[in-house]
Protein backbone atom coordinates (compact mmCIF):
# COMPACT_ATOMS: atom_id res chain seq x y z
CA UNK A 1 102.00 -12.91 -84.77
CA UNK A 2 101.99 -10.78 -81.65
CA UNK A 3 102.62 -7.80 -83.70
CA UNK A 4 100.21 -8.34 -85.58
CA UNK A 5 97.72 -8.91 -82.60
CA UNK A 6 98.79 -6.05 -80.97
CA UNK A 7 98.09 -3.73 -84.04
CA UNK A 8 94.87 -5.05 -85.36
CA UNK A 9 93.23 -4.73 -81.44
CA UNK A 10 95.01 -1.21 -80.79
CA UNK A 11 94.55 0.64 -84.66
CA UNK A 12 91.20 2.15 -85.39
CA UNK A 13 90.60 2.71 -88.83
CA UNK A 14 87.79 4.24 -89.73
CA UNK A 15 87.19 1.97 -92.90
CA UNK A 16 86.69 -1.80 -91.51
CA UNK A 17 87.34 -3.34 -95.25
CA UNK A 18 91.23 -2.34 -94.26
CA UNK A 19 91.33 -4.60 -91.35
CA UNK A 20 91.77 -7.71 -93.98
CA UNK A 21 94.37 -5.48 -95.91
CA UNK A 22 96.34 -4.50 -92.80
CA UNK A 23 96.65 -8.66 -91.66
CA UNK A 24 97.45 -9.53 -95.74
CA UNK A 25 100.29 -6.84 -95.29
CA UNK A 26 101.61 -8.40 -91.82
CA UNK A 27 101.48 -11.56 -93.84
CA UNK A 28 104.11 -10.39 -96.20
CA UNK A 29 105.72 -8.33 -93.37
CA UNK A 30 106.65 -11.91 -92.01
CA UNK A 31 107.63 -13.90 -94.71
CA UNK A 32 109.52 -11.28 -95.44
CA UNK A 33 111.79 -10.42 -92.78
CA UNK A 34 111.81 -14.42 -92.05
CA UNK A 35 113.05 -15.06 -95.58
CA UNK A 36 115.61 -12.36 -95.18
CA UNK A 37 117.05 -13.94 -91.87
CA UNK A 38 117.70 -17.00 -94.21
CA UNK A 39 114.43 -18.88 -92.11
CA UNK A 40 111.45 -20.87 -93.54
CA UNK A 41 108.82 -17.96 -94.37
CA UNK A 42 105.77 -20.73 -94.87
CA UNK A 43 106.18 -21.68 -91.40
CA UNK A 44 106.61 -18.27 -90.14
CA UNK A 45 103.44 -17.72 -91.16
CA UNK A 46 101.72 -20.35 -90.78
CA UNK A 47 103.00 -19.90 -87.03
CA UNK A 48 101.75 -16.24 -87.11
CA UNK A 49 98.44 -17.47 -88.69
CA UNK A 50 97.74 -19.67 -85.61
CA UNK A 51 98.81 -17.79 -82.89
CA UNK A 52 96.17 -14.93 -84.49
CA UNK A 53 93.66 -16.96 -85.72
CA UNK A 54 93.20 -18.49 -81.63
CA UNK A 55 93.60 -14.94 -80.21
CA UNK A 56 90.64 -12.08 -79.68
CA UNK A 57 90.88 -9.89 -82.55
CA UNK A 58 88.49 -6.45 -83.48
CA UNK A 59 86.53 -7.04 -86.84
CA UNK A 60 87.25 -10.53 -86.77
CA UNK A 61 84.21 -11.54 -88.51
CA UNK A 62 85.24 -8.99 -91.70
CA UNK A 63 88.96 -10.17 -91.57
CA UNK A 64 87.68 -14.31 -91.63
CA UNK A 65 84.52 -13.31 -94.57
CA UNK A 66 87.55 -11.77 -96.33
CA UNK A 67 90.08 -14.33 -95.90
CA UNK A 68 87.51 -17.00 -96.88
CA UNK A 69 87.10 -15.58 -99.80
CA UNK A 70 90.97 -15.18 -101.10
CA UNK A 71 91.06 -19.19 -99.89
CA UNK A 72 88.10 -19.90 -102.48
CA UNK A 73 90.10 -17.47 -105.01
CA UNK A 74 93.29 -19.04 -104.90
CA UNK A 75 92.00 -22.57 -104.82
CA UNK A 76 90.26 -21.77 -108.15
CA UNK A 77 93.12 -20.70 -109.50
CA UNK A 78 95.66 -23.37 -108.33
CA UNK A 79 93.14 -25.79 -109.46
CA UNK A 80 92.90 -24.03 -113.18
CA UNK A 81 96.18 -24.04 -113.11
CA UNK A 82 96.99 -27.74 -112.43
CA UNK A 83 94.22 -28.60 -114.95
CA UNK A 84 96.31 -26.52 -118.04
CA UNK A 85 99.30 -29.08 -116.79
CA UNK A 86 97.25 -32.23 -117.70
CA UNK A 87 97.59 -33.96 -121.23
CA UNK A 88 94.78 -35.54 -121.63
CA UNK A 89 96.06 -37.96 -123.97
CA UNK A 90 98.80 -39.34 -121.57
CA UNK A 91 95.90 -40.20 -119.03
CA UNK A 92 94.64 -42.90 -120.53
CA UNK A 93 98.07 -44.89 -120.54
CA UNK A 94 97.38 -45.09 -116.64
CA UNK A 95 93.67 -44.21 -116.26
CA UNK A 96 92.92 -48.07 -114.93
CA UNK A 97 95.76 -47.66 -112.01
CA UNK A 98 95.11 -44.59 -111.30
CA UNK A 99 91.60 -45.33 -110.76
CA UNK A 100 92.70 -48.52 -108.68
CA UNK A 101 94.50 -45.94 -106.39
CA UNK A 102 92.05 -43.36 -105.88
CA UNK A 103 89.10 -46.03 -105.25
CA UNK A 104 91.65 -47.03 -102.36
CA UNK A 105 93.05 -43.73 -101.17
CA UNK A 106 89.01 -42.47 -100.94
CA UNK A 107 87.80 -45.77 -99.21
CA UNK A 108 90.74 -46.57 -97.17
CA UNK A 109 93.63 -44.16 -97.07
CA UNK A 110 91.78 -41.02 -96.30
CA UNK A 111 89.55 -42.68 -93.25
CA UNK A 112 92.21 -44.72 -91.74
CA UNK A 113 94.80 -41.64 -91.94
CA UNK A 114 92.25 -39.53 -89.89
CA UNK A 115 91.35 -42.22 -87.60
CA UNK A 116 95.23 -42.55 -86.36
CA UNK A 117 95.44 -38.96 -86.33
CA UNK A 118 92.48 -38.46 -83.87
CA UNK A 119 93.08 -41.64 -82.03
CA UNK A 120 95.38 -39.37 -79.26
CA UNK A 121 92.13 -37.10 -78.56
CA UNK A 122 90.45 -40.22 -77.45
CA UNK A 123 86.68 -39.58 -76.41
CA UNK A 124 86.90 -35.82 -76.45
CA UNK A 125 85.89 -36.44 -80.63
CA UNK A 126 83.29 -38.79 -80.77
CA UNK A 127 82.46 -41.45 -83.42
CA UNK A 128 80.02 -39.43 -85.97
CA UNK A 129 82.24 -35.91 -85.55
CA UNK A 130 85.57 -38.69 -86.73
CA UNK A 131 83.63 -40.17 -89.62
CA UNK A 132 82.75 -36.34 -91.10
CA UNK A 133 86.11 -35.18 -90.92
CA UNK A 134 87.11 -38.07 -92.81
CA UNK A 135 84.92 -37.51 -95.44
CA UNK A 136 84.92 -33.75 -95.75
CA UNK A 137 87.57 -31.11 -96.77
CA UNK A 138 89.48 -30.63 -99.97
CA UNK A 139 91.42 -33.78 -101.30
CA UNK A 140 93.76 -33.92 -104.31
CA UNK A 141 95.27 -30.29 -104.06
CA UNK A 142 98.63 -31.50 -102.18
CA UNK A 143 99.55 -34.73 -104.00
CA UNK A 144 99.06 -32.88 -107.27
CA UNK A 145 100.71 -30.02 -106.38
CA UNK A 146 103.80 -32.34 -105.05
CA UNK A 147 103.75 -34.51 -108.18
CA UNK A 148 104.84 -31.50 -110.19
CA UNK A 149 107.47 -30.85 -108.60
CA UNK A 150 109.10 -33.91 -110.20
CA UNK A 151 107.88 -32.73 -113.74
CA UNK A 152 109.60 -29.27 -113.20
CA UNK A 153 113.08 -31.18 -111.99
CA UNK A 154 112.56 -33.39 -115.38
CA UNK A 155 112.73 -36.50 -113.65
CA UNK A 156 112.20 -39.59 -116.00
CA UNK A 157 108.82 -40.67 -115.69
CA UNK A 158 107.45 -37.93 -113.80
CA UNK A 159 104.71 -37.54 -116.14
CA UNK A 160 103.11 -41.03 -115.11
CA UNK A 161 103.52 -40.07 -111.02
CA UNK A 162 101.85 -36.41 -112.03
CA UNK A 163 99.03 -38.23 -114.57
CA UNK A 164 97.93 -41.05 -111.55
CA UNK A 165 97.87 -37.74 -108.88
């Protein structure tokens, strides 16, 4: 992460569309060489991605537009994906518990989760900045992406889990 940091505020490249480029190639660059040390590359960078993401940066407003978009790009895709997985006939087997779960997980689950999670920032959040956050933000991508992971292993019954995520 300071690496990276380092570079992207010392290099000037005349072309400011590389500035994205260079950061996707430190990206690599660390899951890489963490991978190769026999470490956990996803939280290598994710560890990078913070420690850059809350420092000053040059061309930080072309390396987020760009970044933003690749996020839109590749939830597209993992969502097309994840749809070509579904059987549409093996749905309605659990379509009324499923249902039953999601009406909960969207009225209760969700909010309550987020409340206990903010609870230790006490009044620095206030009441109408807790109920947006939770109510916003993408929901669904993680439990369906975890319920395949039983389907892959071909653990009985892992279709149902997969179908009610």
């Amino acid at each position: 992460g300071k690496i990276a940091i380092i570079m992207l505020n010392r290099l000037n490249i005349d072309n400011q569309a590389l500035y994205p480029i260079l950061l996707l190639s430190f990206v690599f660059f660390t899951f890489s060489m963490t991978d190769l040390l026999k470490g956990n590359g996803y939280l290598a960078v994710y560890i990078a991605g913070m420690m850059v993401g809350n420092a000053q940066i040059t061309h930080r407003k072309e390396i987020y537009t760009f970044m933003d978009g690749l996020t839109w790009l590749f939830q597209i895709i993992m969502f097309l994906c994840l749809g070509l997985l579904v059987n549409p006939h093996e749905m309605l087997e659990v379509a009324c518990v499923a249902t039953l779960i999601g009406i909960f997980m969207i009225v209760v689950g969700r909010p309550l989760s987020v409340w206990l999670c903010l609870l230790p920032f006490g009044k620095r959040i206030n009441l109408s900045s807790r109920h947006f956050v939770s109510w916003v933000g993408l929901r669904g991508a993680v439990p369906i992406i975890f319920a395949t992971y039983p389907v892959v292993a071909g653990v009985p019954g892992a279709s149902v889990i997969f179908n009610i995520a």
